[in-house]
Each structure stands twice: as C-alpha cells, then as structure tokens.
N, C-alpha and C. Protein backbone atom coordinates (compact mmCIF):
# COMPACT_ATOMS: atom_id res chain seq x y z
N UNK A 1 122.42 48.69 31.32
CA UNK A 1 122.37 48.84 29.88
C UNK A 1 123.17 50.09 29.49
N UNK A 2 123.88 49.96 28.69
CA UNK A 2 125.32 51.31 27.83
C UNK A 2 123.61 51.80 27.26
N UNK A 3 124.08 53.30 27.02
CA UNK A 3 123.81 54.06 26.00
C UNK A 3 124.30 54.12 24.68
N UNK A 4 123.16 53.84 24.01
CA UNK A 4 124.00 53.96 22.49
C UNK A 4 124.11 55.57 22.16
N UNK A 5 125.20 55.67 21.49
CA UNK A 5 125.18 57.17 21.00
C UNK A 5 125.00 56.77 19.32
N UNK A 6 124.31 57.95 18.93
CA UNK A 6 123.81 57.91 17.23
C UNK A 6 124.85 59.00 16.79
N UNK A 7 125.04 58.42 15.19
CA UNK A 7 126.12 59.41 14.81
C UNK A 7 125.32 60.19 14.28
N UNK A 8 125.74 61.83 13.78
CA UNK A 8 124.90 62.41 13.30
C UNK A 8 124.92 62.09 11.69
N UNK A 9 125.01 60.85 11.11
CA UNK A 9 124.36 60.29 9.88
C UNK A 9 123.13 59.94 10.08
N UNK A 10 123.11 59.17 11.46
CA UNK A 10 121.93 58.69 11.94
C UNK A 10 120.93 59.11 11.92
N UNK A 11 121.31 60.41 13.23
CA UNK A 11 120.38 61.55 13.13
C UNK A 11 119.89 62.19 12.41
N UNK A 12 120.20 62.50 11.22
CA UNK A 12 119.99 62.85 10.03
C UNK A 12 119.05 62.14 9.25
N UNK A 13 119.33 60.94 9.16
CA UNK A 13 118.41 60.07 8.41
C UNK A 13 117.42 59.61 9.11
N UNK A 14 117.45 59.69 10.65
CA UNK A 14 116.31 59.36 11.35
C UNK A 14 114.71 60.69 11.21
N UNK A 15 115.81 61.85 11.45
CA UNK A 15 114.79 63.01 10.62
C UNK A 15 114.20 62.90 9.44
N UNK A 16 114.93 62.32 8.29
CA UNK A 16 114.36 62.23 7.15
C UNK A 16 113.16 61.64 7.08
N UNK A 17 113.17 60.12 7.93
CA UNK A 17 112.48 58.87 8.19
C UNK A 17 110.93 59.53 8.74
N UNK A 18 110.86 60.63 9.93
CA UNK A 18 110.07 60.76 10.82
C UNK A 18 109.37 62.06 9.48
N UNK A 19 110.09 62.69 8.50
CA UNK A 19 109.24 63.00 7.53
C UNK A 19 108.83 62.61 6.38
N UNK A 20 109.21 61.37 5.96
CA UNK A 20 108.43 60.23 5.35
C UNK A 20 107.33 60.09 5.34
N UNK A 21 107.39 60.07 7.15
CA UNK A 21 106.15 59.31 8.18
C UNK A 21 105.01 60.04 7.91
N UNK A 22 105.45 61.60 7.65
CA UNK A 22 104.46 62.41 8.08
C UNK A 22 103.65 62.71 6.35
N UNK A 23 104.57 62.27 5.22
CA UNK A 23 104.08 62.32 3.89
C UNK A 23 103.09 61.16 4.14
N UNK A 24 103.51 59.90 4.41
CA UNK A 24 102.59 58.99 4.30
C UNK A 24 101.53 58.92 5.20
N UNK A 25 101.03 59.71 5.96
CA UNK A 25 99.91 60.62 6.92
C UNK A 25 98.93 60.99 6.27
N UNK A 26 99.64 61.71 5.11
CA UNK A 26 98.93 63.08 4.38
C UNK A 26 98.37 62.22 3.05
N UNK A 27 97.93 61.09 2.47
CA UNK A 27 98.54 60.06 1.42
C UNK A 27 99.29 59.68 0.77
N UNK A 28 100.58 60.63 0.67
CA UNK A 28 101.75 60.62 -0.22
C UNK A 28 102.60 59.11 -0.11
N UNK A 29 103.83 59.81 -1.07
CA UNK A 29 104.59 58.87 -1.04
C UNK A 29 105.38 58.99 -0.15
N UNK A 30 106.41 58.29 1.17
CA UNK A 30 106.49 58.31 2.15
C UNK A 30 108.01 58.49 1.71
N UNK A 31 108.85 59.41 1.00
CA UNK A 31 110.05 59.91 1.10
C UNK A 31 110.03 61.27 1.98
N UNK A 32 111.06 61.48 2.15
CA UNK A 32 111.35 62.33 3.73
C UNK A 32 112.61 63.00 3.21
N UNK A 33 113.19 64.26 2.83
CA UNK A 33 114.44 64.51 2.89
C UNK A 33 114.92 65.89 3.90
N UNK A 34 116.25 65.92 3.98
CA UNK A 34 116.79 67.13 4.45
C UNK A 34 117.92 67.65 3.89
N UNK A 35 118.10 68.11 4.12
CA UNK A 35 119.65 68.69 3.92
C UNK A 35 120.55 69.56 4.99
N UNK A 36 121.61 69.23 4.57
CA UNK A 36 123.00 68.99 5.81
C UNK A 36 124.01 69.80 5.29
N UNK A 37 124.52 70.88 6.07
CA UNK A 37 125.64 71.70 5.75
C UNK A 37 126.12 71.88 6.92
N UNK A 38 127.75 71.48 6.87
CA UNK A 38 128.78 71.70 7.79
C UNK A 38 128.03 71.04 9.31
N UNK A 39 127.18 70.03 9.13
CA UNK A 39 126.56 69.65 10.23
C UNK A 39 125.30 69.94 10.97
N UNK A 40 124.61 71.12 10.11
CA UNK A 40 123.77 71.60 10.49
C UNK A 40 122.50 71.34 9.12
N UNK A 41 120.98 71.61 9.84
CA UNK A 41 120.09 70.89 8.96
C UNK A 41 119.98 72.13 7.91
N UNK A 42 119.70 72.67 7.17
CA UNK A 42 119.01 73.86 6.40
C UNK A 42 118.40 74.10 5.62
N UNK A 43 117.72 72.20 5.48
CA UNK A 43 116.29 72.20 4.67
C UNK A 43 115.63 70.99 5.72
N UNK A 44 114.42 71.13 4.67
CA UNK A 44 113.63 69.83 5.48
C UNK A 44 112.53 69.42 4.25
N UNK A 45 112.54 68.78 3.98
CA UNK A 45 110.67 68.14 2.76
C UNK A 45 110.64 66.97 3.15
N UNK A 46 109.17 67.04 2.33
CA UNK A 46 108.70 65.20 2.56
C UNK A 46 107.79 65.66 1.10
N UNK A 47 107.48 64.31 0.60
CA UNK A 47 106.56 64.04 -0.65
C UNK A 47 105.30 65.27 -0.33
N UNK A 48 105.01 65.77 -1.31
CA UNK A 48 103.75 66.61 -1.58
C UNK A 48 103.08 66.92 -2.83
N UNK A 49 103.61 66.05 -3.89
CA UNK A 49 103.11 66.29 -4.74
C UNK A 49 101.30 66.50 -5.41
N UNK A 50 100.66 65.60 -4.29
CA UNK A 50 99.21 64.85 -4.66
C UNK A 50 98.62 66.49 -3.64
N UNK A 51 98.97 67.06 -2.20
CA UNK A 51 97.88 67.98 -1.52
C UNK A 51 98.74 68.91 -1.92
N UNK A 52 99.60 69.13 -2.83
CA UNK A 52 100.38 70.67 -2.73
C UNK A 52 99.65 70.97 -4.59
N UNK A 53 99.20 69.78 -5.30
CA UNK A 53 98.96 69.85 -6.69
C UNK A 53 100.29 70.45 -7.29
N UNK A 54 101.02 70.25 -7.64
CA UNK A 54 102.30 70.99 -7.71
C UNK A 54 103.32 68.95 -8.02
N UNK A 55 103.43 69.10 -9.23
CA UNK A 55 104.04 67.65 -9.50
C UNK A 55 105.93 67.75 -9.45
N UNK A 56 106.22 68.75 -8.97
CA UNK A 56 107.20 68.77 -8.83
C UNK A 56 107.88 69.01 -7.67
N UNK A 57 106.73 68.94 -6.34
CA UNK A 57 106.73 69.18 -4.91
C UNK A 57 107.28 67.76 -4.70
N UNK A 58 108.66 67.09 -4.94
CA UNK A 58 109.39 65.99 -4.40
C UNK A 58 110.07 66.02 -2.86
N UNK A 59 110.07 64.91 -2.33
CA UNK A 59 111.02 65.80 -0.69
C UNK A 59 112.52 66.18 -1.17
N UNK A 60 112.88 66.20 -1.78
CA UNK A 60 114.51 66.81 -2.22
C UNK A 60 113.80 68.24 -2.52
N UNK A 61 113.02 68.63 -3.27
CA UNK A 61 113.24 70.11 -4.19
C UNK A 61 112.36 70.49 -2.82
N UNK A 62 111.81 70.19 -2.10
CA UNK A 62 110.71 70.95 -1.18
C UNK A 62 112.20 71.28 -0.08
N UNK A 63 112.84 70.52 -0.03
CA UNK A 63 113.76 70.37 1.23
C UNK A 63 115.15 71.66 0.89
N UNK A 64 115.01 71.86 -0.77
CA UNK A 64 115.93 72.80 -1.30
C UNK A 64 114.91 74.11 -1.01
N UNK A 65 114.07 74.11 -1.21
CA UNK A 65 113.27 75.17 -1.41
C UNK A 65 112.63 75.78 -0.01
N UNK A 66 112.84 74.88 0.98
CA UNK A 66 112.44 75.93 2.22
C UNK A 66 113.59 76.65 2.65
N UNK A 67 112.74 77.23 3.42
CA UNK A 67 113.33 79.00 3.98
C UNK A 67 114.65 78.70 4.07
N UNK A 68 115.05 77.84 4.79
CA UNK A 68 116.15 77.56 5.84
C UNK A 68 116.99 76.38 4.45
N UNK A 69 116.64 76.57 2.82
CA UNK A 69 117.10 75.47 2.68
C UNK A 69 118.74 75.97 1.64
N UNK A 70 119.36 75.23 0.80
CA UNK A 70 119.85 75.14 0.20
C UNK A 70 120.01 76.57 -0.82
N UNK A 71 118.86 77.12 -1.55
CA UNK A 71 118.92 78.33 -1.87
C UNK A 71 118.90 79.43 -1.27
N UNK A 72 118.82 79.57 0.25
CA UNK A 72 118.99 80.51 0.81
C UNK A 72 119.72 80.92 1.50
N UNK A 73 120.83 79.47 2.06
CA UNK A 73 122.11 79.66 2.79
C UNK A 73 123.33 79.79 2.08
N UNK A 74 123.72 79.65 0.60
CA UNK A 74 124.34 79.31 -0.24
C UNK A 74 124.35 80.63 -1.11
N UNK A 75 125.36 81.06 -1.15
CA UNK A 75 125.40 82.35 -1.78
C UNK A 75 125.06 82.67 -3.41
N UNK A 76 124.89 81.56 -4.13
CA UNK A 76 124.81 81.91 -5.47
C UNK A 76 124.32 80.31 -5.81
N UNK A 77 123.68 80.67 -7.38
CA UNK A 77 123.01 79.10 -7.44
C UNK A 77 123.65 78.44 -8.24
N UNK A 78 125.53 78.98 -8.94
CA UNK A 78 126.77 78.14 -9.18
C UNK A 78 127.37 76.94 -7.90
N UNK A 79 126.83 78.01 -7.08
CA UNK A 79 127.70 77.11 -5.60
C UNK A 79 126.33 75.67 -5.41
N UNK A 80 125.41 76.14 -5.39
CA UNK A 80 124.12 75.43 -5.14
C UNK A 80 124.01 74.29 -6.06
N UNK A 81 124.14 74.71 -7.34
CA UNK A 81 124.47 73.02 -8.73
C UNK A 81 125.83 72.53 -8.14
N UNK A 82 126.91 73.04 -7.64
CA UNK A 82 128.31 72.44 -7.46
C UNK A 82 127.85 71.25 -5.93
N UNK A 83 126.88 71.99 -4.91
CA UNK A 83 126.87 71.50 -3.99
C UNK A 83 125.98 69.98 -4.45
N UNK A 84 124.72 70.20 -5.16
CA UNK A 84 124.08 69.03 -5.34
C UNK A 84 124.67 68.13 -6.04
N UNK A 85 125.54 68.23 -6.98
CA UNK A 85 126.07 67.37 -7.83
C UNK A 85 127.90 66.85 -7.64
N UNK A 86 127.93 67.51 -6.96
CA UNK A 86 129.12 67.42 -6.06
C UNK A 86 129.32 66.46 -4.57
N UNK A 87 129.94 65.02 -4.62
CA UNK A 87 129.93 64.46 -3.22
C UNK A 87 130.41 64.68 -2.19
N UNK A 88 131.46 65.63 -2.57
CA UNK A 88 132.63 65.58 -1.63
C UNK A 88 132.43 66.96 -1.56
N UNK A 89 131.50 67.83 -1.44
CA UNK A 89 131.38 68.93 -0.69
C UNK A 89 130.35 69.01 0.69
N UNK A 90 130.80 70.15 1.42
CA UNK A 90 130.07 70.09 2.87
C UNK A 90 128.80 69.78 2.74
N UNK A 91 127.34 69.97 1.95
CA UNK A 91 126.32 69.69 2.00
C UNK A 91 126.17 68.40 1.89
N UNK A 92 124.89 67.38 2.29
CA UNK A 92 124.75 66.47 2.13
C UNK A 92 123.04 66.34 2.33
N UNK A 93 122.81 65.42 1.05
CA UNK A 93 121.39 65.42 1.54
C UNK A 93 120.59 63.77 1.61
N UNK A 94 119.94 63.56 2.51
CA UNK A 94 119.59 62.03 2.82
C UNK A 94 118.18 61.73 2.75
N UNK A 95 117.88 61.28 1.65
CA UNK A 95 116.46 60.83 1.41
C UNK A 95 116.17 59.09 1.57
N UNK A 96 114.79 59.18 2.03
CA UNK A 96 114.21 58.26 2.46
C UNK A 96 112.93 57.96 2.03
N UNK A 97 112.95 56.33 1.33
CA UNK A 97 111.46 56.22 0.85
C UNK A 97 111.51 54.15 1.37
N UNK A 98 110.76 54.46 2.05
CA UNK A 98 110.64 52.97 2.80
C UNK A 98 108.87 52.26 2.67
C-alpha cells in the first residue's frame, strides 16, 4: 500500500475538523477554525459561545483572538482587516461546521 501524503490544506482543515469535534464535546456548535500564515498555524478556536457565555465567542474570532493568533503576529490591526478581508494575502483561515 503507497502512502498518501496530505497537502497542508488538508492538514489544516483536518485541525479545524478535530476542533469542531471538541466544540461538539462541550455542547456547542461543532465549527472548528484556525488560522494560517505563510504556512504556519497562529490561531486555533472552536464554537464557545453557550460555556464561555460570551455570544460572540465564534471559532473564527476565538481563533483571531488567541495568544498565538492573528492580533498578535500581525503588526497593526490595518494589516489584520487587510488580511481577513483580503484573499490573496498570506493568511488564510479554514472553518468547519459539519
């Protein structure tokens, strides 16, 4: 049997997937996101709105908002609106609700 190799889209979205998993654990809604710069992860969320009480705890803004995420690797929060709303720049972020 070949080895499959995963591209790192894959990988990426397979992370998202496995924090879905872990929203829909907790009762949530089972979206999962991360975020992706120059290939590397530098956020991570999943749904929390219902145990965080906090209705705006989505896995995108949780996934911007950790340590490692989007507002903290990104030098200014001009570059940070250009990156989210922008396709064709290095960040990328892959959410998942299955």
């Amino acid at each position: 049997m070949t080895e499959v190799l995963k591209t790192a889209d894959e990988i990426f979205m397979r992370e998202a997937l496995a924090l879905a998993e872990h929203a829909a654990t907790l009762g949530e809604v089972p979206v999962g996101a991360v975020v992706v710069q120059n290939g590397v992860v530098i956020g991570r969320g999943f749904n929390q709105p219902i145990t965080s009480r906090d209705p705006t705890s989505h896995a995108e803004i949780v996934a911007q908002r950790s340590p490692f995420g989007v507002d903290a690797m990104l030098p200014s929060h001009s570059t940070a609106a250009r990156a989210w709303s922008d396709p064709s720049t290095a960040t990328r972020m892959c959410s998942i609700l299955f």
